[in-house]
Protein backbone atom coordinates (compact mmCIF):
# COMPACT_ATOMS: atom_id res chain seq x y z
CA UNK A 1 0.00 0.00 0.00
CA UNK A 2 2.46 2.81 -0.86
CA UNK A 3 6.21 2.49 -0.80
CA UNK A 4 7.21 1.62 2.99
CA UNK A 5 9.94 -0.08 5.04
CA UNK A 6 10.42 -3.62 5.72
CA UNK A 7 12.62 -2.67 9.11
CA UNK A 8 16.13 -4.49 7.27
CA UNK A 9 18.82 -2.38 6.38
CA UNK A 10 20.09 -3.10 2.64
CA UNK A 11 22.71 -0.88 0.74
CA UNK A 12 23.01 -1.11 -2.73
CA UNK A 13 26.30 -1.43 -4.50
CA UNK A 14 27.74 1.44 -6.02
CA UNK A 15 28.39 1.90 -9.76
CA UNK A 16 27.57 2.88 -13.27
CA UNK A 17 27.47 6.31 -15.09
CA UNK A 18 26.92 9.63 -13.05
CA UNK A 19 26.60 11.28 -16.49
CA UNK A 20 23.84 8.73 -17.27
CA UNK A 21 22.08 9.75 -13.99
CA UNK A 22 22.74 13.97 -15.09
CA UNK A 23 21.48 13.59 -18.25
CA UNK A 24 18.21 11.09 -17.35
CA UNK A 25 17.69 13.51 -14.23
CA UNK A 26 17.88 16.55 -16.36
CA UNK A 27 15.31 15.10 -19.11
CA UNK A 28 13.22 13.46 -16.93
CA UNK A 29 12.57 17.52 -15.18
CA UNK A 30 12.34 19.06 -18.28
CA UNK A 31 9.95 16.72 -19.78
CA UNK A 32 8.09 16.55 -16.19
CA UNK A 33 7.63 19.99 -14.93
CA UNK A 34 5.28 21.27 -17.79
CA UNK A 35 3.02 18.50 -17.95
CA UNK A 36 1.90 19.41 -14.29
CA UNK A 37 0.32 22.44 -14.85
CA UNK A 38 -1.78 20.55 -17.70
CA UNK A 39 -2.78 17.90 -15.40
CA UNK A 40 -3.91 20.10 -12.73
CA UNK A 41 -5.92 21.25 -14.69
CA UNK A 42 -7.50 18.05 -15.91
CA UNK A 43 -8.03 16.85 -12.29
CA UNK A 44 -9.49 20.25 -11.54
CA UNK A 45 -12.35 20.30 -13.94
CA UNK A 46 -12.24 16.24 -14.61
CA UNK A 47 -11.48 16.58 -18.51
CA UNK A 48 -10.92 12.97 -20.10
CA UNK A 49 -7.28 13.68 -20.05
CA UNK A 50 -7.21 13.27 -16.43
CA UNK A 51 -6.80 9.41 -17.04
CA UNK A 52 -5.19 9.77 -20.87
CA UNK A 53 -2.01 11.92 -20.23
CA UNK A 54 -0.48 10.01 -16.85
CA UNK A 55 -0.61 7.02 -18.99
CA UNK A 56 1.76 9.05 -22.02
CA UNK A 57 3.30 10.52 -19.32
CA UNK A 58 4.96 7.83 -17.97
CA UNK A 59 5.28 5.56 -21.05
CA UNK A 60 7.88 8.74 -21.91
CA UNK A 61 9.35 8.44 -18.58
CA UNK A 62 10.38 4.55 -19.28
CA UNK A 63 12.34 5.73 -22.26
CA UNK A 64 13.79 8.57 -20.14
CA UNK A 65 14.75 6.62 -17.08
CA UNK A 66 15.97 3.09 -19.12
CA UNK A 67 13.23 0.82 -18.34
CA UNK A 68 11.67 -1.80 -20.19
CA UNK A 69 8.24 -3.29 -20.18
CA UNK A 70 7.22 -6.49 -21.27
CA UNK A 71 3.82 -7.65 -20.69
CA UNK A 72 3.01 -11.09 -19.68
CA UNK A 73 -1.16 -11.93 -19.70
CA UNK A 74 -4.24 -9.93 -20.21
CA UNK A 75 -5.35 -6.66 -18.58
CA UNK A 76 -8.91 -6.93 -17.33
CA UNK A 77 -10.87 -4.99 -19.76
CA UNK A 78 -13.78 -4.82 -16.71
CA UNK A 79 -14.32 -1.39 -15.41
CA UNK A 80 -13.89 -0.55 -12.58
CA UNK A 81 -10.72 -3.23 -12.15
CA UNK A 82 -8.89 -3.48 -8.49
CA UNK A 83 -5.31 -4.49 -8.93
CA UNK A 84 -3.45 -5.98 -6.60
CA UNK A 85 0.13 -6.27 -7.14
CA UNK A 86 3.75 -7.21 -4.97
CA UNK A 87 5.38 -4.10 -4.52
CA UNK A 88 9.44 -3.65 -5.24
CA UNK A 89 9.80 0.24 -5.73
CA UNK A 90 9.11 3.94 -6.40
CA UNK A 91 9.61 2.78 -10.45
CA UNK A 92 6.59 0.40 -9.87
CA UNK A 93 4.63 3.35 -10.81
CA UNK A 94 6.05 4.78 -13.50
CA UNK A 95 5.92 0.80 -14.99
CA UNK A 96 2.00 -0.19 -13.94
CA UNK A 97 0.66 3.83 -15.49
CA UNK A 98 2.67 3.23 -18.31
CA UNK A 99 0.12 0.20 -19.33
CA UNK A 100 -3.18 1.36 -17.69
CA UNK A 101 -4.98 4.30 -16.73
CA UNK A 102 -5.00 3.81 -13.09
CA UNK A 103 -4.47 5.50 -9.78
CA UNK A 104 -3.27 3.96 -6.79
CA UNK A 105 -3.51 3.56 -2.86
CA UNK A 106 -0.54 4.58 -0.81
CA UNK A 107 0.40 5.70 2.39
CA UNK A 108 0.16 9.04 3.55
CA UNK A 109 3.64 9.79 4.39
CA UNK A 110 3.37 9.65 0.59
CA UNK A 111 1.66 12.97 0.41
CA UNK A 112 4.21 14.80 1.70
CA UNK A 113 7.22 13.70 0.04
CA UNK A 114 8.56 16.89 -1.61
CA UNK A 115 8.03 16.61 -5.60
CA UNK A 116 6.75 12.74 -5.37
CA UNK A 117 3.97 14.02 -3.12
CA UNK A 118 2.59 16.48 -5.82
CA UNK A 119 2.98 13.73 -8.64
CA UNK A 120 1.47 11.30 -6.56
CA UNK A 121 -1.64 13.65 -5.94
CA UNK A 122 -2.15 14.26 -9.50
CA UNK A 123 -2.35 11.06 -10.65
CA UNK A 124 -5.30 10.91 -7.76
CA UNK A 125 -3.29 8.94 -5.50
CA UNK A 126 -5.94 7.58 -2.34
CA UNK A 127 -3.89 8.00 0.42
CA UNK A 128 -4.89 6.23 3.43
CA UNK A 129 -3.59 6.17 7.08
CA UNK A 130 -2.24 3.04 9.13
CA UNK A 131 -4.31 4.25 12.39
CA UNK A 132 -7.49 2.20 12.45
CA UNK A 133 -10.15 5.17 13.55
CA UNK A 134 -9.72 6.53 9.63
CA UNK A 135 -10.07 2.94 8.10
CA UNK A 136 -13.45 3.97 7.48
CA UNK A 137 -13.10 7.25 5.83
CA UNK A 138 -10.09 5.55 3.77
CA UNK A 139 -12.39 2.35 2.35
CA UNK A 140 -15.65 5.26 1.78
CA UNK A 141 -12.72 7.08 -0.38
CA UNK A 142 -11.83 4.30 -2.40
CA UNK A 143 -15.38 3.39 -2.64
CA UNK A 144 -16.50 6.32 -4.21
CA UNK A 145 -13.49 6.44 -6.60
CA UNK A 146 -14.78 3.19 -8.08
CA UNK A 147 -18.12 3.73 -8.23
CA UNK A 148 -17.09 6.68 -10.48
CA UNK A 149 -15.16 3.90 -12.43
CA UNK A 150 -11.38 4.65 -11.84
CA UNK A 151 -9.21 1.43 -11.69
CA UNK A 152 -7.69 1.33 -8.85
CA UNK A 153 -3.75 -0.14 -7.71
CA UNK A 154 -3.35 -1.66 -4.13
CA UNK A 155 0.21 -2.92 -3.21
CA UNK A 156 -1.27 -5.59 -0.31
CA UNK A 157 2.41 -6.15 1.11
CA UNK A 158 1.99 -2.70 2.85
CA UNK A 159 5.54 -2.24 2.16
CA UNK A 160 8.11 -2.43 -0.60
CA UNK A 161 10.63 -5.63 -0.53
CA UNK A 162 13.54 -6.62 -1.96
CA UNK A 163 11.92 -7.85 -5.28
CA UNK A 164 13.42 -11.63 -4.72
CA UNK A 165 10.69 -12.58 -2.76
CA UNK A 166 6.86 -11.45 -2.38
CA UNK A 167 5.78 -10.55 1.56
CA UNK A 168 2.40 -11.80 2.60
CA UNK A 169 -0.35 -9.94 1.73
CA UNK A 170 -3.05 -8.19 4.00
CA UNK A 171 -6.65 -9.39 3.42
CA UNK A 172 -7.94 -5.79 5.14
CA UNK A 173 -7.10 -3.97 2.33
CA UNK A 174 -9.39 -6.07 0.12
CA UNK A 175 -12.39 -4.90 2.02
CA UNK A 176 -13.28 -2.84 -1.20
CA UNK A 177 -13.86 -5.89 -3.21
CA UNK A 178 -16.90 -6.52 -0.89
CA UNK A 179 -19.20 -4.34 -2.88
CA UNK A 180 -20.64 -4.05 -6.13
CA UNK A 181 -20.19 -1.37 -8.43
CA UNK A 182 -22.07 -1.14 -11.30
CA UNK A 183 -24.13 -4.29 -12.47
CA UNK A 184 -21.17 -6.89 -11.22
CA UNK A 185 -19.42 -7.69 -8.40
CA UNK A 186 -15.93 -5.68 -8.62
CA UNK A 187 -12.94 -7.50 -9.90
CA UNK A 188 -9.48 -8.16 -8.71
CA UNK A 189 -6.48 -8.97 -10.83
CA UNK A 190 -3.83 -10.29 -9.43
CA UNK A 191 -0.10 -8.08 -10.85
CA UNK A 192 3.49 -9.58 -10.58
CA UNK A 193 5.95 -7.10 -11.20
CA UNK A 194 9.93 -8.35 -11.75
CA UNK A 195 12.87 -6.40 -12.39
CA UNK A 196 14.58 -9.29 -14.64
CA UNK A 197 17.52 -8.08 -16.59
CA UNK A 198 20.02 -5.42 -16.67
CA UNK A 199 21.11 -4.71 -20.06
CA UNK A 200 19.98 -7.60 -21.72
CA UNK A 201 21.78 -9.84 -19.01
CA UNK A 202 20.33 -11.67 -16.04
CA UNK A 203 19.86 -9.35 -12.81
CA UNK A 204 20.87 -11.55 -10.14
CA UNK A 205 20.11 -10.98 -6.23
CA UNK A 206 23.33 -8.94 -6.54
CA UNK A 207 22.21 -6.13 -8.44
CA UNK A 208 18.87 -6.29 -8.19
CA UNK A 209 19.17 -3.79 -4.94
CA UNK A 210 19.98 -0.85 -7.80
CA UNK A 211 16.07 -0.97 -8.43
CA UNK A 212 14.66 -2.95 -5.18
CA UNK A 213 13.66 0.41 -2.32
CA UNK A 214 13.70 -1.28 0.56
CA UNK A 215 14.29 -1.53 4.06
CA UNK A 216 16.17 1.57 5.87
CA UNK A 217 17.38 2.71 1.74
CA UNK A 218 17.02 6.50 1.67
CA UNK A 219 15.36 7.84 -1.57
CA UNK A 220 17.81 10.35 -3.23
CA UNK A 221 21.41 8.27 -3.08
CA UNK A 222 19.21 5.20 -4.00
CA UNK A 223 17.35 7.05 -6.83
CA UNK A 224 20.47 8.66 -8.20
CA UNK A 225 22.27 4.91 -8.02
CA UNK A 226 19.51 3.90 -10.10
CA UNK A 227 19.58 6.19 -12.98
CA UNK A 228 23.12 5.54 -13.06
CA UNK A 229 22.54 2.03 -14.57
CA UNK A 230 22.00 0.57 -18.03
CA UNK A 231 18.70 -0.55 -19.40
CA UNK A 232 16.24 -2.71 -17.05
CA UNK A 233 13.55 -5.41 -18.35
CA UNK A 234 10.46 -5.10 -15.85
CA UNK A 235 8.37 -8.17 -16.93
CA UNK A 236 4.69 -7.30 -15.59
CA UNK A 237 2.12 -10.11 -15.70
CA UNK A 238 -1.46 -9.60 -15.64
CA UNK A 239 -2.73 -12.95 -14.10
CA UNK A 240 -7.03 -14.09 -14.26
CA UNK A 241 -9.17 -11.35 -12.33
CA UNK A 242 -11.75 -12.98 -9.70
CA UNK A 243 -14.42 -11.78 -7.77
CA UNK A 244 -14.64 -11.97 -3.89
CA UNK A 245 -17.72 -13.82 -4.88
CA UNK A 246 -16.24 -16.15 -6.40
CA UNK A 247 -13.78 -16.88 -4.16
CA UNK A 248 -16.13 -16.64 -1.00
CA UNK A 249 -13.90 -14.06 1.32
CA UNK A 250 -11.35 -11.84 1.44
CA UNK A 251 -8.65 -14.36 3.38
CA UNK A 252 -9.56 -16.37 -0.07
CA UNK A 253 -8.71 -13.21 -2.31
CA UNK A 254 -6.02 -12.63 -0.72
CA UNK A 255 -4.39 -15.81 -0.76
CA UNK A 256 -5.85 -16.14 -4.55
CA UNK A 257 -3.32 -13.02 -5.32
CA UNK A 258 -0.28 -13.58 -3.05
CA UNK A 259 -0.39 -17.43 -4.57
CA UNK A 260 -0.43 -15.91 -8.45
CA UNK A 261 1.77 -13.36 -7.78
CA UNK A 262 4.33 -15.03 -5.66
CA UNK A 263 4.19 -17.37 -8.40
CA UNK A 264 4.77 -15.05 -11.22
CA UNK A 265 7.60 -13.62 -9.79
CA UNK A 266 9.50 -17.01 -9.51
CA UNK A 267 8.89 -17.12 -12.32
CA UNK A 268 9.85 -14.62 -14.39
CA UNK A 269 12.92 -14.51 -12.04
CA UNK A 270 13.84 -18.10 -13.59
CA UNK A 271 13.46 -17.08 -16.69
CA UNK A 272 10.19 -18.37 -18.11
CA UNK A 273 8.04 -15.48 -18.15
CA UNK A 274 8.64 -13.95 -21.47
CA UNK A 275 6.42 -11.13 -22.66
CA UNK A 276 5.90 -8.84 -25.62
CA UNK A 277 8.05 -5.57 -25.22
CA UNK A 278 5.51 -2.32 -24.65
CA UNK A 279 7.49 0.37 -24.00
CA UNK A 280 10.86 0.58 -26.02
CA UNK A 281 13.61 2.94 -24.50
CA UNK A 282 14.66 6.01 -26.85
């Protein structure tokens, strides 16, 4: 639900191109800062291009920043769509809203990160605190955003790990999937997201801390480390949407998505997940 910390402390290594990172860091302001203004203005008055341009926005920002999509499965075409995927870092959502319109569900320390924060709120980011007095107001947000039809993005970890492994997920945060909206039950697709390869080569739980925020990993040296590197496959698989009908309760849904996930990511870390390419890097 929002990148966290998992309480380890993990320190990536330290190399690659600092006049990669300039260069990516200098586009990817340029290119950023006047598309703001433009979506602000799309939230404000709710034009179609509230959902359109985040979705071009970021598909740029993969070609900016290096990264690589390949997509493994089948969005659900079902709107309103809740998707629940593992959660490895602050890239996650620059890769997911580079495939779908979508907003997500974070934390609200979120909010106030300087820059990140603003993004974050114009892409309609639900943020949602850990106290339990304002689950209610949280759940009637994110109620109300899909009965409006907005697909929404949970990360059910609660936290970001170290994109080797998948944490278990927390069935309270698919309390949403309890209600209908529309004329059908609302679905829930289950996302695996793996950072796989690092310029065309195997990533290996050596370098896969470059991209993995996690544990006591501040933002800026990590960030910066990041853009230093080469180009990164991110292999995201859609895997079959179900309904908490179908599956009877949410300890079912949520075991349903950690299975598929988990899965997914053992996957495509192995080697035998391989996608069509959506986003090519410039």
């Amino acid at each position: 639900m929002g990148t966290g910390s998992t309480g380890k402390v993990s320190t990536a290594p330290d190399f690659g191109s600092s006049i990669t990172a300039f260069f990516r860091l200098l586009f990817y302001v340029a290119f950023t800062l006047p598309c703001m203004p433009l979506q602000a203005l799309a939230v404000k008055f709710n034009w179609p291009l509230r959902k359109r341009l985040p979705r071009w926005y970021h598909r740029q920002c993969c070609r900016i920043l290096g990264l690589q999509v390949q997509i493994v499965g089948q969005p659900s075409k079902v709107h309103p769509t809740l998707f629940a995927a593992n959660h490895v870092s602050y890239l996650d959502i620059t890769v997911l809203s580079s495939l779908l319109p979508m907003s997500f569900i974070a934390k609200s320390e979120v909010a106030r990160w300087p820059f990140f924060g603003w993004l974050a709120k114009l892409q309609e980011t639900i943020f949602v605190e850990r106290r339990a007095r304002k689950a209610m107001t949280d759940r009637d947000e994110m109620t109300k955003r899909l009965e409006r039809g907005d697909d929404l993005t949970l990360f059910p970890e609660g936290t970001s790990g170290d994109g080797q492994w998948v944490l278990p997920f927390k069935s309270a945060l698919f309390s949403v999937a309890e209600k209908s909206y529309g004329s059908t039950p609302l679905y829930v697709q289950p996302v695996s997201i793996t950072y796989t390869r690092l310029d065309g080569a195997p990533m290996g739980r050596y370098l896969r801390p470059l991209f993995a925020w996690f544990g006591d990993m501040e933002l800026a040296s990590h960030l910066w480390q990041a853009l230093r590197m080469g180009l990164v496959t991110v292999v995201v698989e859609f895997h079959p949407p179900k309904t908490l009908e179908e599956l009877g309760s949410r300890k079912k849904m949520s075991d349903y998505c950690y299975e598929l996930v988990s899965n997914g990511v053992s996957e495509a870390l192995a080697g035998r997940r391989f996608g069509k390419g959506q986003t090519k890097t410039a």
